[in-house]
C-alpha atoms as a PDB file:
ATOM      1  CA  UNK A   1      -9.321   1.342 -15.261  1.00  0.00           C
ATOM      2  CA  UNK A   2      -8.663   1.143 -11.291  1.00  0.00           C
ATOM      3  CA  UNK A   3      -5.285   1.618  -9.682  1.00  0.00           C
ATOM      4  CA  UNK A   4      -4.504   0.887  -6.825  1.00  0.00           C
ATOM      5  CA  UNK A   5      -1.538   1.846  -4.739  1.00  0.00           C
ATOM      6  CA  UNK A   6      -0.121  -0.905  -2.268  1.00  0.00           C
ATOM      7  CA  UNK A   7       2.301   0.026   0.644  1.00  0.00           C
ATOM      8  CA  UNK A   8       4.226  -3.150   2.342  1.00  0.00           C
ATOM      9  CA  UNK A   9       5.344  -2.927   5.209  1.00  0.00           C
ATOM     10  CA  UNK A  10       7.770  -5.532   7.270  1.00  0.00           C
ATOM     11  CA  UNK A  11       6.313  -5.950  11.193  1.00  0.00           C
ATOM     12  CA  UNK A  12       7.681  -6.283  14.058  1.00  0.00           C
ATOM     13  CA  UNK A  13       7.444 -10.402  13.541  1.00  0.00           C
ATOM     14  CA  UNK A  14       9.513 -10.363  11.081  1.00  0.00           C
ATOM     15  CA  UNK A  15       5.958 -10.879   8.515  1.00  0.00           C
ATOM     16  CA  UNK A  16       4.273  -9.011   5.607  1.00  0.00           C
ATOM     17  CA  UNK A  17       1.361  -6.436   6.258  1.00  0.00           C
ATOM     18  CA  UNK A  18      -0.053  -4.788   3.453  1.00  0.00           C
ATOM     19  CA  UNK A  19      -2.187  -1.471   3.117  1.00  0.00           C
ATOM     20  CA  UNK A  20      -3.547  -0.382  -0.142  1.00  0.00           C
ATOM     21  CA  UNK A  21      -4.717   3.068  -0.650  1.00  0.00           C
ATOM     22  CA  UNK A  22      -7.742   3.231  -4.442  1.00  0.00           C
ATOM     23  CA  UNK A  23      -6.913   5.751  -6.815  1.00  0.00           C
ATOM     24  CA  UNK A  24      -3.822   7.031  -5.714  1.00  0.00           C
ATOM     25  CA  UNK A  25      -3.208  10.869  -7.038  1.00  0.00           C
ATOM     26  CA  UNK A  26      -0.672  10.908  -9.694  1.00  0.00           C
ATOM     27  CA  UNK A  27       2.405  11.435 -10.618  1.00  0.00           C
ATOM     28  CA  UNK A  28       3.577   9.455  -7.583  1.00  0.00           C
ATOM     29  CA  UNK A  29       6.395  10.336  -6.299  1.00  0.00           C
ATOM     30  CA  UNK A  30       8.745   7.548  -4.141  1.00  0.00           C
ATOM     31  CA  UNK A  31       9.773   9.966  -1.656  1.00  0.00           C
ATOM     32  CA  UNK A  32       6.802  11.035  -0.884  1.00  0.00           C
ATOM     33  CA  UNK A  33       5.737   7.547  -0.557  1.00  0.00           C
ATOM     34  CA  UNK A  34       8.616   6.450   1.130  1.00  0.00           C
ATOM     35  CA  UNK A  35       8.635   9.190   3.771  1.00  0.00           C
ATOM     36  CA  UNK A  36       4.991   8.903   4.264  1.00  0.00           C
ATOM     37  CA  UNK A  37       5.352   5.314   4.900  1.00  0.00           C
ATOM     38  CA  UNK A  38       7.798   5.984   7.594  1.00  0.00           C
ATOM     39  CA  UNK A  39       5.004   8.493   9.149  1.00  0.00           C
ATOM     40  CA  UNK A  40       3.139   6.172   9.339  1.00  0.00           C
ATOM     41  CA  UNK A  41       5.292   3.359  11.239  1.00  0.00           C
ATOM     42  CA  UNK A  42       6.620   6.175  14.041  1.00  0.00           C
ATOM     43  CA  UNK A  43       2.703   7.190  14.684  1.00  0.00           C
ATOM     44  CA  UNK A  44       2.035   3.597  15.953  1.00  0.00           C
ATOM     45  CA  UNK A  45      -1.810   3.614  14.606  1.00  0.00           C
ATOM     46  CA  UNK A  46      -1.480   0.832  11.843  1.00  0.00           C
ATOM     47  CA  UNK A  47      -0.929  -3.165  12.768  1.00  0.00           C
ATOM     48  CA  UNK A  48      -2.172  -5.936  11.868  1.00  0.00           C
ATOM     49  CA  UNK A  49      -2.673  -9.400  12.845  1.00  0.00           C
ATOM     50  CA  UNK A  50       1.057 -10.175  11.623  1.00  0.00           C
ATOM     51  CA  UNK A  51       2.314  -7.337  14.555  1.00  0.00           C
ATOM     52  CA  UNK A  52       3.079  -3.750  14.243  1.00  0.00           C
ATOM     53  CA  UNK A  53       4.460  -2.289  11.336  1.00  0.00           C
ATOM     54  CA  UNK A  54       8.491  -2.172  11.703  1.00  0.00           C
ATOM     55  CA  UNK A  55      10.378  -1.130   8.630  1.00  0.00           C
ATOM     56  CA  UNK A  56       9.155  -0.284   4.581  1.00  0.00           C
ATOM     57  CA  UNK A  57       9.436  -2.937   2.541  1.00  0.00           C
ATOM     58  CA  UNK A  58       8.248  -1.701  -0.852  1.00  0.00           C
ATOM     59  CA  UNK A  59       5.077   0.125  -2.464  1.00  0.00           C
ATOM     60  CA  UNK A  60       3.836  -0.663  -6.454  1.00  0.00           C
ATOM     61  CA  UNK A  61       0.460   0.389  -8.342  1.00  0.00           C
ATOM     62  CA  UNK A  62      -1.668  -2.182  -9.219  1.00  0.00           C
ATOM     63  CA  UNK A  63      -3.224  -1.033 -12.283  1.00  0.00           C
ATOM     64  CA  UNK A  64      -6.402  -3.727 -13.119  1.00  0.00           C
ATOM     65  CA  UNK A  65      -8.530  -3.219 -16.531  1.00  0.00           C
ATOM     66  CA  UNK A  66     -11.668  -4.171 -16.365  1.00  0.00           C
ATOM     67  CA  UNK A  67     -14.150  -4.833 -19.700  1.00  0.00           C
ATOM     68  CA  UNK A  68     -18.149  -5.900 -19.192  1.00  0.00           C
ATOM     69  CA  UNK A  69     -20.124  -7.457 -22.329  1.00  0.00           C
ATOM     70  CA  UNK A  70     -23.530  -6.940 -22.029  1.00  0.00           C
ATOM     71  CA  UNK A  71     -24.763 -10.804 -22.620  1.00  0.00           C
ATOM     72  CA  UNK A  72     -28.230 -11.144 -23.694  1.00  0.00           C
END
C-alpha cells in the first residue's frame, strides 16, 4: 500500500499546480498542512509551468493498493 499526499495549489494564472509529497507521516493534520502550504507560497521557491503558486486550493491522500500474481 502507497500513499501519497497531494498539495494543490492555485497560481498566479489563475491555473492548477500540483505537488505530491510519497509516504506522508501520519496522522496528518490539516493545519499543519494548510500552514505549511502557505510556507511554502510566501518562500517563492515552487512554480511551475502554469505560474507561481498564489493561494491553497486543497490537499487529499491518495492511497493506491497494489497486488502482483506471479504468472508462470
Amino acid at each position: 500500500m502507497a500513499k501519497t499526499l497531494e498539495l494543490e495549489f492555485a497560481t498566479e494564472f489563475g491555473k492548477l499546480a500540483r505537488l505530491s509529497v510519497e509516504n506522508p507521516k501520519e496522522p496528518i493534520e490539516e493545519a499543519v498542512v494548510k500552514a505549511a502550504m502557505e510556507e511554502m507560497i510566501a518562500s517563492g521557491v515552487f512554480t511551475s509551468t502554469n505560474g507561481n503558486f498564489a493561494s491553497v486550493k486543497g490537499a487529499r491522500v491518495i492511497d493506491r493498493n497494489v497486488t502482483e500474481y506471479e504468472i508462470i
